[in-house]
N, C-alpha and C. Protein backbone atom coordinates (compact mmCIF):
# COMPACT_ATOMS: atom_id res chain seq x y z
N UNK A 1 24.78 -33.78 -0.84
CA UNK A 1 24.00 -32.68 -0.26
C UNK A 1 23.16 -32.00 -1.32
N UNK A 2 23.46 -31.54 -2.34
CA UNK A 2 23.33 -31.18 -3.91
C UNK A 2 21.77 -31.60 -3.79
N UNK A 3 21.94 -33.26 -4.12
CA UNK A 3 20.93 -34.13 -4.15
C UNK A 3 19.97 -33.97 -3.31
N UNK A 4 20.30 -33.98 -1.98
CA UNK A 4 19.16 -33.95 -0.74
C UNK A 4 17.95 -32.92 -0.85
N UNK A 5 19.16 -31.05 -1.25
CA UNK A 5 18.80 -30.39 -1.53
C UNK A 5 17.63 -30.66 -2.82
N UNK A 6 17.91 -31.01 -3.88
CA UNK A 6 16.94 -31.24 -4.66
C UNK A 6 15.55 -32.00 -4.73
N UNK A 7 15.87 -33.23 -3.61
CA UNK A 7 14.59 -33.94 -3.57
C UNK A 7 13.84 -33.09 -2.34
N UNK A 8 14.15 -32.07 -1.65
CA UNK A 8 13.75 -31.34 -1.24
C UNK A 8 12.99 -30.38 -1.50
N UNK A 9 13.28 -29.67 -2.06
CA UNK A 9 12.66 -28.83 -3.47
C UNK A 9 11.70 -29.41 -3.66
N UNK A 10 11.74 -30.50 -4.09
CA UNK A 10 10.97 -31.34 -5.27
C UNK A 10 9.55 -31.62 -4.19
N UNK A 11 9.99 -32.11 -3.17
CA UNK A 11 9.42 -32.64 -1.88
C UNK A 11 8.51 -31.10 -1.68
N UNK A 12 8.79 -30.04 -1.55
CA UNK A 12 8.24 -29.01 -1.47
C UNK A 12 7.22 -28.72 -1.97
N UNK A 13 7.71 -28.77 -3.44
CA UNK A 13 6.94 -28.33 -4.49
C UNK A 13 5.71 -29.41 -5.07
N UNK A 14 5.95 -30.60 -5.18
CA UNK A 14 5.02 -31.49 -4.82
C UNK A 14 4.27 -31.35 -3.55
N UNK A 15 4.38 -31.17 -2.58
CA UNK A 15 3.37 -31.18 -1.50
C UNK A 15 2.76 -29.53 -1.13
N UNK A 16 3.52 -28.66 -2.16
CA UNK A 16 2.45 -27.43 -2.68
C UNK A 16 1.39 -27.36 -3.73
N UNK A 17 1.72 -28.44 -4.78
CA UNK A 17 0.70 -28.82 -5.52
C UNK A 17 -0.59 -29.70 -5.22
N UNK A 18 -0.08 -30.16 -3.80
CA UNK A 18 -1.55 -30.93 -3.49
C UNK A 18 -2.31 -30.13 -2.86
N UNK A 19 -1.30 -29.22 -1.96
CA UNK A 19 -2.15 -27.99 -0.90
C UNK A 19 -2.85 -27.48 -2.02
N UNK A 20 -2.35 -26.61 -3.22
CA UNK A 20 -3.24 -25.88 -3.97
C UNK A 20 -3.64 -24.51 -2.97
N UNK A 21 -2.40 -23.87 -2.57
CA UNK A 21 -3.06 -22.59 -2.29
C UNK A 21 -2.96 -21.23 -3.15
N UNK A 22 -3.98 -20.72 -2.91
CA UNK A 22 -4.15 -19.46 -4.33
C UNK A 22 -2.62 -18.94 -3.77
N UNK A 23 -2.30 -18.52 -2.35
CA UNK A 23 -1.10 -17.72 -2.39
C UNK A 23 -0.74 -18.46 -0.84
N UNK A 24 0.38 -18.27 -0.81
CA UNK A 24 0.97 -19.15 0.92
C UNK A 24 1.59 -17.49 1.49
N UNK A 25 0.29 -17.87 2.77
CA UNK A 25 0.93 -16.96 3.84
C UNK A 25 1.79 -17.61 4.96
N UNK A 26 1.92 -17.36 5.89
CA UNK A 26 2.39 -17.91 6.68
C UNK A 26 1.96 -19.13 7.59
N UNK A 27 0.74 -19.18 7.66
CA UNK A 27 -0.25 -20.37 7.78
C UNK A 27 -0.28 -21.20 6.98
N UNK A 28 -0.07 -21.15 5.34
CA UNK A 28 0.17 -22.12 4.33
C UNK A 28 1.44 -23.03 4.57
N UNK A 29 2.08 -21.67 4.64
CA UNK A 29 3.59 -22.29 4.75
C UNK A 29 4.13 -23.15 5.94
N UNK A 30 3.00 -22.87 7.18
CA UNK A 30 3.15 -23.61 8.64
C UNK A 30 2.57 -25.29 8.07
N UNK A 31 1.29 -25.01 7.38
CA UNK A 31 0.59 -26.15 7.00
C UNK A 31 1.12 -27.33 6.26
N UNK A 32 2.51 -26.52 5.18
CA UNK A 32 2.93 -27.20 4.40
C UNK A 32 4.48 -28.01 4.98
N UNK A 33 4.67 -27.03 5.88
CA UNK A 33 5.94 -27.61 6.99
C UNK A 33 5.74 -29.22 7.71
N UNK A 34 4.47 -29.10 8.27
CA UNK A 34 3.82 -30.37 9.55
C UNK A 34 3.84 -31.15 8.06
N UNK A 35 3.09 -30.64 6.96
CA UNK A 35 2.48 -32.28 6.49
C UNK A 35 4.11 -32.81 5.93
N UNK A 36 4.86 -31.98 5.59
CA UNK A 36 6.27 -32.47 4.76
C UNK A 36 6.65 -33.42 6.01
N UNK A 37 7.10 -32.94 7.07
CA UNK A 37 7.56 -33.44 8.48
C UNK A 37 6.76 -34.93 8.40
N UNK A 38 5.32 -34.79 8.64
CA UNK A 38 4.11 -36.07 9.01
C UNK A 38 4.19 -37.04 8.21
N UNK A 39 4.56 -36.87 6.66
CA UNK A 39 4.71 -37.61 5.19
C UNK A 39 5.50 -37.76 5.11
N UNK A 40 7.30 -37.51 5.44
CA UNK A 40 8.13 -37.68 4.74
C UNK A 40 9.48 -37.96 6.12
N UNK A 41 8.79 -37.53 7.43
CA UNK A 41 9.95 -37.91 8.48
C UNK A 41 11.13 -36.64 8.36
N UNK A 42 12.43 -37.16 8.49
CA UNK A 42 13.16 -36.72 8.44
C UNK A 42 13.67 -35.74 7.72
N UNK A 43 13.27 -36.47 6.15
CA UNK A 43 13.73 -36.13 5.51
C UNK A 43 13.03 -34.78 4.68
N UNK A 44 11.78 -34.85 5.17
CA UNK A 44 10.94 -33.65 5.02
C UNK A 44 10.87 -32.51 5.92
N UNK A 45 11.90 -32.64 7.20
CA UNK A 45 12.00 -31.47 7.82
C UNK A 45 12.66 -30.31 6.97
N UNK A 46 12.44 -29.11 7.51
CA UNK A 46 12.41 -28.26 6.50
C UNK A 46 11.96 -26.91 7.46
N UNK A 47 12.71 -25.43 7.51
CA UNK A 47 12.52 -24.40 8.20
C UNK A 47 11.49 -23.58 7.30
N UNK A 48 10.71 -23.04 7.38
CA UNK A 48 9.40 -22.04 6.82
C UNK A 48 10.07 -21.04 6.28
N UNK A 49 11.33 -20.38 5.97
CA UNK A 49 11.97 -19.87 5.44
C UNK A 49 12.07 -20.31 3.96
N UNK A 50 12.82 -21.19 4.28
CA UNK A 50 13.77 -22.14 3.04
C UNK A 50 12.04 -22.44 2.18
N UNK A 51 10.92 -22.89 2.87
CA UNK A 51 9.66 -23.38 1.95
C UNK A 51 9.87 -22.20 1.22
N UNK A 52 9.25 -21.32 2.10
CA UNK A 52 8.69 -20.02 1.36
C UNK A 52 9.80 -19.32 0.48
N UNK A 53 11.01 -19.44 0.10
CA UNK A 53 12.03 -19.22 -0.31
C UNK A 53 11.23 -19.98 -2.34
N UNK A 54 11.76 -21.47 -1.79
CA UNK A 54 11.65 -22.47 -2.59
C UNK A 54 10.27 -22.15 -3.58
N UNK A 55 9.26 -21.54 -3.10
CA UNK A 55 7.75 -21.05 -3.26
C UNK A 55 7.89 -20.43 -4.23
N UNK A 56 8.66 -19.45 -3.57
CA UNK A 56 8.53 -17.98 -4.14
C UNK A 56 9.53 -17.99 -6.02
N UNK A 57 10.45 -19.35 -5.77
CA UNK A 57 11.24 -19.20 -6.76
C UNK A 57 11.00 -19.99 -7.76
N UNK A 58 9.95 -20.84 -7.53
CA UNK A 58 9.06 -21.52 -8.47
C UNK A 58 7.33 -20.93 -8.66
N UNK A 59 7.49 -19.27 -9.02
CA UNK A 59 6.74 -18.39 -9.12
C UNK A 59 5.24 -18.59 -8.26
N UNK A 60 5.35 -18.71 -7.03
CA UNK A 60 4.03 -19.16 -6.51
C UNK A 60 3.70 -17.53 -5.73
N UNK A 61 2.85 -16.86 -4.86
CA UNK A 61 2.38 -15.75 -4.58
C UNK A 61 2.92 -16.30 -3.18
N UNK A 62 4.07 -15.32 -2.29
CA UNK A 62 3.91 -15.10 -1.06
C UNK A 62 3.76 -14.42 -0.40
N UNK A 63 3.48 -14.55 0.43
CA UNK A 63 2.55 -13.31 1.49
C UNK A 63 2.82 -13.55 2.76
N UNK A 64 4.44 -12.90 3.37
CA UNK A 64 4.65 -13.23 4.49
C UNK A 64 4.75 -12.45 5.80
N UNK A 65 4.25 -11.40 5.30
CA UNK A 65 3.15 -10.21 6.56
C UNK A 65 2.01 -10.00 6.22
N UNK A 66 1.46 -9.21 7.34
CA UNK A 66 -0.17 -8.26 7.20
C UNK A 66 -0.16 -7.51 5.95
N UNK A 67 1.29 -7.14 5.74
CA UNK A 67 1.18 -5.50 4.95
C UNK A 67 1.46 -6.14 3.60
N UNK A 68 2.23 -7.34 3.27
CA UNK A 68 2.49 -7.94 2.22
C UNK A 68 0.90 -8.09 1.85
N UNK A 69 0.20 -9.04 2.45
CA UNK A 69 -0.99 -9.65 2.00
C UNK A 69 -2.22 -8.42 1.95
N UNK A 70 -1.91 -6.88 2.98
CA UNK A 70 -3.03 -5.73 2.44
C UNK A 70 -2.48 -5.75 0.91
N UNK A 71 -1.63 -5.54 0.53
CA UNK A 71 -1.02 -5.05 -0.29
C UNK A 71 -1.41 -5.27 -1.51
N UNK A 72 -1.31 -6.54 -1.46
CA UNK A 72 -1.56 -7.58 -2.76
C UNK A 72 -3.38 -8.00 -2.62
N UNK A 73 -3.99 -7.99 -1.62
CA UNK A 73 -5.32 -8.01 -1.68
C UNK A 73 -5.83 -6.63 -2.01
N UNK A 74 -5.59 -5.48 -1.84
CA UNK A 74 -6.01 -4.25 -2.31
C UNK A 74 -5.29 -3.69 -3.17
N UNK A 75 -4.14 -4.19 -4.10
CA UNK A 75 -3.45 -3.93 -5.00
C UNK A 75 -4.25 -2.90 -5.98
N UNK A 76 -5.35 -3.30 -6.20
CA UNK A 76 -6.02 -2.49 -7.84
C UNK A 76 -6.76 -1.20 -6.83
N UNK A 77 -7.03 -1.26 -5.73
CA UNK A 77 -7.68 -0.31 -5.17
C UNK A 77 -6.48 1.00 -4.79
N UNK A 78 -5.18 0.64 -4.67
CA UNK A 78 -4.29 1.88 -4.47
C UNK A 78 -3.41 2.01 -5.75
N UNK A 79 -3.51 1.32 -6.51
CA UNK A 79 -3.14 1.95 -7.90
C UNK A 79 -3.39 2.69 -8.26
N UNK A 80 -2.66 3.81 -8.81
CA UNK A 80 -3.28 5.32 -9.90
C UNK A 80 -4.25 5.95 -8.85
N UNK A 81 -3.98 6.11 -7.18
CA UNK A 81 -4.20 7.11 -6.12
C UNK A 81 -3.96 8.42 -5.93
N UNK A 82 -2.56 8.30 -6.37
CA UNK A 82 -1.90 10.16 -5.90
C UNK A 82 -1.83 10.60 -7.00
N UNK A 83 -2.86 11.87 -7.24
CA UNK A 83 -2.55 12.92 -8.49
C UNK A 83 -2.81 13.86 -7.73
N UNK A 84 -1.98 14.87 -8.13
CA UNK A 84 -2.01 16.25 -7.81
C UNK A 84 -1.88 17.00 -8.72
N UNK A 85 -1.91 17.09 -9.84
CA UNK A 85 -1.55 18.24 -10.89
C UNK A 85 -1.72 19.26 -10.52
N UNK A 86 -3.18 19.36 -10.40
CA UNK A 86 -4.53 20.35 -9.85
C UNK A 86 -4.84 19.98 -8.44
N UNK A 87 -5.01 21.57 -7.67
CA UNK A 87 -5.80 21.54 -6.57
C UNK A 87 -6.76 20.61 -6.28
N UNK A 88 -7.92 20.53 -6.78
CA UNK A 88 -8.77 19.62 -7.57
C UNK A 88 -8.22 17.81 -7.56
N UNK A 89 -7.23 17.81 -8.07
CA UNK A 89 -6.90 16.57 -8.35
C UNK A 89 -6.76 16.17 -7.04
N UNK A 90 -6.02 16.96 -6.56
CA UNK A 90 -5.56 16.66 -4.87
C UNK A 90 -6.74 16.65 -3.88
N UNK A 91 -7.91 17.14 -4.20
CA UNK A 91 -8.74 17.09 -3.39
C UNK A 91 -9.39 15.68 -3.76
N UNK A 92 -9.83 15.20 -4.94
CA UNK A 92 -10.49 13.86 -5.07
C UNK A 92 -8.93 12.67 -4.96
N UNK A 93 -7.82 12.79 -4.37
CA UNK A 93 -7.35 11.84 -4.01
C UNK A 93 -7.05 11.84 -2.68
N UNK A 94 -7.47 12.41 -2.22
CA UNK A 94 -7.49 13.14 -0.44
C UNK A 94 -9.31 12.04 -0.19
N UNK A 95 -9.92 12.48 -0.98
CA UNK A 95 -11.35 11.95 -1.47
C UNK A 95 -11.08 10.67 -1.14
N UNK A 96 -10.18 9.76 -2.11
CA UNK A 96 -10.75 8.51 -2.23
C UNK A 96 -9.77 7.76 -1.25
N UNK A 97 -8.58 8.68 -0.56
CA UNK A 97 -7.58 7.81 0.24
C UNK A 97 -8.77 7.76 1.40
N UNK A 98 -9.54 9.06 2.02
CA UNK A 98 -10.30 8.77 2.89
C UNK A 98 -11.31 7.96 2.82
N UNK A 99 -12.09 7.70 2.02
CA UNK A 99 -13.58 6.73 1.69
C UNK A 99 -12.48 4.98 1.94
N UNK A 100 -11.19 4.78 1.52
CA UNK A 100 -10.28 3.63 1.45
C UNK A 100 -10.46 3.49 3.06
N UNK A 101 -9.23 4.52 3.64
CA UNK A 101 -9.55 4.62 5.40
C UNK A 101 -10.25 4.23 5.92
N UNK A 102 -11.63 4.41 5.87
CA UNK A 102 -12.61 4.32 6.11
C UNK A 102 -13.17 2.81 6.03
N UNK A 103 -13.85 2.53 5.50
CA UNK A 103 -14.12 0.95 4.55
C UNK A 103 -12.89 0.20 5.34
N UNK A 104 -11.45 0.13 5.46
CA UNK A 104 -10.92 -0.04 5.46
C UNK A 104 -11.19 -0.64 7.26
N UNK A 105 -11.44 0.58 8.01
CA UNK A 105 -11.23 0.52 9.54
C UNK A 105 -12.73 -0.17 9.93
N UNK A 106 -13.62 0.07 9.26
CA UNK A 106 -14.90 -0.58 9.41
C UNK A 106 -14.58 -2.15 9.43
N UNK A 107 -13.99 -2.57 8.47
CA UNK A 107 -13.88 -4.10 8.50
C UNK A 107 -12.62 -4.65 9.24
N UNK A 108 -11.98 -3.58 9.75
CA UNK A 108 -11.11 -3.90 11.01
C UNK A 108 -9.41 -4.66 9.78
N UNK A 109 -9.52 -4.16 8.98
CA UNK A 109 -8.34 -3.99 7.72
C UNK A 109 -7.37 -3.24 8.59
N UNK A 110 -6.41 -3.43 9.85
CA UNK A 110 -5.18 -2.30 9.96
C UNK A 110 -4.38 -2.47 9.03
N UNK A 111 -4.04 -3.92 8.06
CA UNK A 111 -2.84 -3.66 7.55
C UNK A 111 -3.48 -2.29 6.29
N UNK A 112 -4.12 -2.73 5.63
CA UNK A 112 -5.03 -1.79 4.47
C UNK A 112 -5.04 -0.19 5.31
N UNK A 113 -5.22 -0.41 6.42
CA UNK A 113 -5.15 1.07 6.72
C UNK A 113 -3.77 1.62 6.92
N UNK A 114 -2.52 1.05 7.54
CA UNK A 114 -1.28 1.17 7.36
C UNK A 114 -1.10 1.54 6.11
N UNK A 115 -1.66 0.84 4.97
CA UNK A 115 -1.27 1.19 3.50
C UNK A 115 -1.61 2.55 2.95
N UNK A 116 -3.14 3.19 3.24
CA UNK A 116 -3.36 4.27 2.80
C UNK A 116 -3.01 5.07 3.53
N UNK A 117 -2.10 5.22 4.47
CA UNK A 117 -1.56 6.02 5.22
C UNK A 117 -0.06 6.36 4.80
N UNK A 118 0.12 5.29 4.04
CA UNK A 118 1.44 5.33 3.67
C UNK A 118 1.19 5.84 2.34
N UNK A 119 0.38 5.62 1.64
CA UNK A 119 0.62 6.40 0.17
C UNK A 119 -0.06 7.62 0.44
N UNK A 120 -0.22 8.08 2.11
CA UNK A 120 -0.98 9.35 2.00
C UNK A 120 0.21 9.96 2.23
N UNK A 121 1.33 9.30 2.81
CA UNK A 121 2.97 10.07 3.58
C UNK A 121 3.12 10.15 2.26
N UNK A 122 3.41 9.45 1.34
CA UNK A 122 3.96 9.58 0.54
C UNK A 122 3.59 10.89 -0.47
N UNK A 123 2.30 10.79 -0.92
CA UNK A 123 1.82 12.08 -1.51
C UNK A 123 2.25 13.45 -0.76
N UNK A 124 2.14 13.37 0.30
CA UNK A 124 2.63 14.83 1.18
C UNK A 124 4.14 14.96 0.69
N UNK A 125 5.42 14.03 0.87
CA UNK A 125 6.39 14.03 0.32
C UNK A 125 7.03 14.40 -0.29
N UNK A 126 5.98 13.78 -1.72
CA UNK A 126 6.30 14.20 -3.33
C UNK A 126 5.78 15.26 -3.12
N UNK A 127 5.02 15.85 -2.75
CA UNK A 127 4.16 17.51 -2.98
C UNK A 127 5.51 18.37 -2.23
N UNK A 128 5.56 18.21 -1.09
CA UNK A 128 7.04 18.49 -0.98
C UNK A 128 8.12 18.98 -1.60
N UNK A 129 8.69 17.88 -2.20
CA UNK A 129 9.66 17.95 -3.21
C UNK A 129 9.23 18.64 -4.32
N UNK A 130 7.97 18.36 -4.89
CA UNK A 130 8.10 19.53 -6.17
C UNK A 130 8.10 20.99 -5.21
N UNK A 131 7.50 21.17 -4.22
CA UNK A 131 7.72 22.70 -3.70
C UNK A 131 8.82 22.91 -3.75
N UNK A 132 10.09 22.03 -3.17
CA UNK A 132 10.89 22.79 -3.26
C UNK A 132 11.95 22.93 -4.03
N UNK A 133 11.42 22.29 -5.06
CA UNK A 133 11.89 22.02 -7.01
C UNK A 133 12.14 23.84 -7.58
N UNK A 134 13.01 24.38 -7.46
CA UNK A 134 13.63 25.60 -7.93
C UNK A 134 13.24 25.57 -9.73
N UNK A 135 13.31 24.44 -9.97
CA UNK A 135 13.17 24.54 -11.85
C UNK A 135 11.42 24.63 -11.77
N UNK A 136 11.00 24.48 -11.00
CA UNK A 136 9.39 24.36 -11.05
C UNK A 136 8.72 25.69 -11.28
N UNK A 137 7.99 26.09 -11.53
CA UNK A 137 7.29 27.89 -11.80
C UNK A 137 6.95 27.80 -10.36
N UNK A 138 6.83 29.39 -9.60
CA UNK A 138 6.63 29.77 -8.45
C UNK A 138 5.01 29.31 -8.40
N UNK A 139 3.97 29.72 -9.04
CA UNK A 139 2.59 29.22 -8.63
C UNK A 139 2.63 27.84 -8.91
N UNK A 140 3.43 26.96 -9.45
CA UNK A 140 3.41 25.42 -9.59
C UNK A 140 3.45 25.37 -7.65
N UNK A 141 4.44 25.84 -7.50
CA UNK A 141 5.60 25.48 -6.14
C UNK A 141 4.22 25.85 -5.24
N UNK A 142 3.83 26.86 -4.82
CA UNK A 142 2.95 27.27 -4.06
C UNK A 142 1.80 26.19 -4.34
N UNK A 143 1.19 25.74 -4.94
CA UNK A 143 0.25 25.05 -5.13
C UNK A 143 0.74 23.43 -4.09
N UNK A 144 1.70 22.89 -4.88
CA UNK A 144 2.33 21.87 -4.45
C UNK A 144 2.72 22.12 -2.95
N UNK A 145 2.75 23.12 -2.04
CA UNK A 145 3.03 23.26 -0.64
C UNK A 145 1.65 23.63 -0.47
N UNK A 146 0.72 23.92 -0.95
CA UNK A 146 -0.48 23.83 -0.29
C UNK A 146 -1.11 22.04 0.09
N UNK A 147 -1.41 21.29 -1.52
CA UNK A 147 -1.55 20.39 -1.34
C UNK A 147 -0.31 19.21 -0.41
N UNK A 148 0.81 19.44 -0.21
CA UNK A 148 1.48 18.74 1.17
C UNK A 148 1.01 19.27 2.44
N UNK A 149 0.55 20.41 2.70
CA UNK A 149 -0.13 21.09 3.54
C UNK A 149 -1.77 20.17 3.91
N UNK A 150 -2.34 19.97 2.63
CA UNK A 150 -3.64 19.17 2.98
C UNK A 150 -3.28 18.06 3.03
N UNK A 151 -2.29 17.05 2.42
CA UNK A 151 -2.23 15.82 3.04
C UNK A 151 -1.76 15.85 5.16
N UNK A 152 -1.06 16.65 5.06
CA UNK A 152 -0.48 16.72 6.53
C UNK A 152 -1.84 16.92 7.66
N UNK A 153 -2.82 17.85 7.11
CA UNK A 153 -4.04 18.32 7.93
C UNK A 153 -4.63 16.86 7.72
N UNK A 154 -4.56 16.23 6.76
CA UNK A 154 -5.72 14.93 6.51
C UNK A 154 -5.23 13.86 7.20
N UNK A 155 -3.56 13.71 7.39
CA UNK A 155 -3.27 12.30 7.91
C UNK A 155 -3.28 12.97 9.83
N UNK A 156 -3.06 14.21 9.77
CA UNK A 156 -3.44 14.36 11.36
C UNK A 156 -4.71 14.08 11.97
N UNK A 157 -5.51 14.76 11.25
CA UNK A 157 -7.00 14.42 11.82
C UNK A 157 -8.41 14.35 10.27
N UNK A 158 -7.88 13.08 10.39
CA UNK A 158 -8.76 12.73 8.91
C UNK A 158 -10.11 13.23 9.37
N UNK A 159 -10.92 12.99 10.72
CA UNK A 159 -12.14 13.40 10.51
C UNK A 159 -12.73 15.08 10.53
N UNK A 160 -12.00 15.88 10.81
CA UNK A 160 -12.26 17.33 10.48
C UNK A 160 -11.97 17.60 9.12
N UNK A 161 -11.03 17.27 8.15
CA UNK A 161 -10.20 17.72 7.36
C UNK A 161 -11.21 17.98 6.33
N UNK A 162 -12.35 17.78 5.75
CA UNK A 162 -12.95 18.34 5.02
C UNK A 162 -13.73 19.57 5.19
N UNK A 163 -14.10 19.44 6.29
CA UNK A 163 -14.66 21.01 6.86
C UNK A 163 -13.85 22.03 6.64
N UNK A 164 -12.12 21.38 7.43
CA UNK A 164 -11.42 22.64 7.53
C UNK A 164 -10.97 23.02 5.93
N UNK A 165 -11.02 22.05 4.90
CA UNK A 165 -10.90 22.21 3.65
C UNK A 165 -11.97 23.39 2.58
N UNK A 166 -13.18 22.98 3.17
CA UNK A 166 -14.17 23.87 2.78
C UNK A 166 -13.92 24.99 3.66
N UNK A 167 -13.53 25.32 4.55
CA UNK A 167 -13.38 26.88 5.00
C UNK A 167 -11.96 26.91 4.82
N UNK A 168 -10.54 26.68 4.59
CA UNK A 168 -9.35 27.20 3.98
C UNK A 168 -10.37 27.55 2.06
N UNK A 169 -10.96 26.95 1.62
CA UNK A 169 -11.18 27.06 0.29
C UNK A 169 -11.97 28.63 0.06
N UNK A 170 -12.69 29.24 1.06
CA UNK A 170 -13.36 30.09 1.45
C UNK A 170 -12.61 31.56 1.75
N UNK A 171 -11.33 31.05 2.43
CA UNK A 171 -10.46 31.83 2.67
C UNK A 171 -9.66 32.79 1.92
N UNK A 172 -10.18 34.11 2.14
CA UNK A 172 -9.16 35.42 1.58
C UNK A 172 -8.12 35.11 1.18
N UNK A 173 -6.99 34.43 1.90
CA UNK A 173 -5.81 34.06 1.68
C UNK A 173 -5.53 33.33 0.33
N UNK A 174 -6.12 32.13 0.70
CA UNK A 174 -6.52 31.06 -0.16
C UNK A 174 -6.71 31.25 -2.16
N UNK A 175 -7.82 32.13 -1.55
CA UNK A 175 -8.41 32.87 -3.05
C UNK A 175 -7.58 33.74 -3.66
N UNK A 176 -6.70 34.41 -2.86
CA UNK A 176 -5.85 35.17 -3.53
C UNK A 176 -4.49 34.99 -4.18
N UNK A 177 -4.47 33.39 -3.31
CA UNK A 177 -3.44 32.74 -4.06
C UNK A 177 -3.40 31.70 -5.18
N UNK A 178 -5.23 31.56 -4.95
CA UNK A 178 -5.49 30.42 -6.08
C UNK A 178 -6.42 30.82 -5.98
N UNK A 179 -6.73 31.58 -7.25
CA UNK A 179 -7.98 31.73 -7.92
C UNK A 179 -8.11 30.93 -8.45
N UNK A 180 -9.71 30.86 -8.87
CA UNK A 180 -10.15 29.50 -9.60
C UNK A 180 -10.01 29.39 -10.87
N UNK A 181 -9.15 28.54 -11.48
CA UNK A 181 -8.89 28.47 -13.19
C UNK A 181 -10.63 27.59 -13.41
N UNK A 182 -10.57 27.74 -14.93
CA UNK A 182 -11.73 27.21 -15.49
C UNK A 182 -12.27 26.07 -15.23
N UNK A 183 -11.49 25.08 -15.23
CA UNK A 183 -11.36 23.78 -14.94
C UNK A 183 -11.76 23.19 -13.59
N UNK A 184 -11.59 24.15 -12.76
CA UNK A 184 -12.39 24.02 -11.09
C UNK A 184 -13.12 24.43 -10.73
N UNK A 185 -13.86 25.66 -11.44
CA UNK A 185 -15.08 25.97 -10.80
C UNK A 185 -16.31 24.99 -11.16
């Protein structure tokens, strides 16, 4: 069995080197199933699991959802996304998750849009948690529940959220709780 197992493998991995795919999605891996089966009979049957298993452990790229393959196709585009230090910061990553959204829904990308939605939950989260970080300074904390506050307004209704951003920024309230340090005006 040992053996079978191995010319299996082998059988795999040879008939991934002829495919030559940059990365096996699930269509690779369907493709590479029939021809093992068509070429090899019996002994090339083989479940799309166990391939993509075998793939993955002889370092090849798999990609066996939508969200796997947004992921790894827009990899460099959601890298180094969520900063918040600064008000500011939070506003140009509010900035570029929406312009992503966007671009994103135009070319009919849901998994890519699933994604910036998810590192937009996520930023609200972490802003979150430092609010309610007790070791944190009180105007840190307040800041950090404002900006979870603007991710929450942005993932509800991304297309108002800059308006209502420019008039909360306008706001008495606002100003009196965040005046403008040097660095933002």
């Amino acid at each position: 069995m040992t053996q079978d197992l191995k010319n299996k493998k082998a059988l795999i991995l040879e008939t991934a080197r002829e495919i030559n795919a940059q990365k096996w999605t699930p269509a690779e891996i369907e493709q590479l199933r029939l021809r093992l089966l068509a070429e090899h009979g019996e002994a090339g049957k083989t479940g799309g699991e166990y391939i993509a298993d075998v793939l993955k452990d002889a370092g090849h790229r798999v990609l066996l959802s939508l969200q796997e393959e947004a992921e790894d196709q827009y990899e460099e585009e959601f890298e180094d996304l969520l900063h918040f230090k600064t008000l500011g910061d939070a506003e140009v990553s509010i900035m570029r998750l929406d312009e992503l959204m966007r671009k994103f829904r135009a070319h009919g990308e849901k998994a890519a849009v699933g994604r910036v939605l998810e590192v937009a939950r996520l930023g609200k989260r972490r802003a979150e948690m430092i609010a309610r970080n007790h070791k944190v300074e009180p105007q840190k904390r307040e800041e950090k529940l404002e900006i979870a506050s603007w991710f929450r307004i942005w993932l509800e209704t991304p297309d108002a959220f800059f308006d209502w951003l420019d008039v909360r920024k306008q706001s008495p309230e606002f100003q009196g709780k965040f005046p403008l340090s040097e660095d933002e005006e």
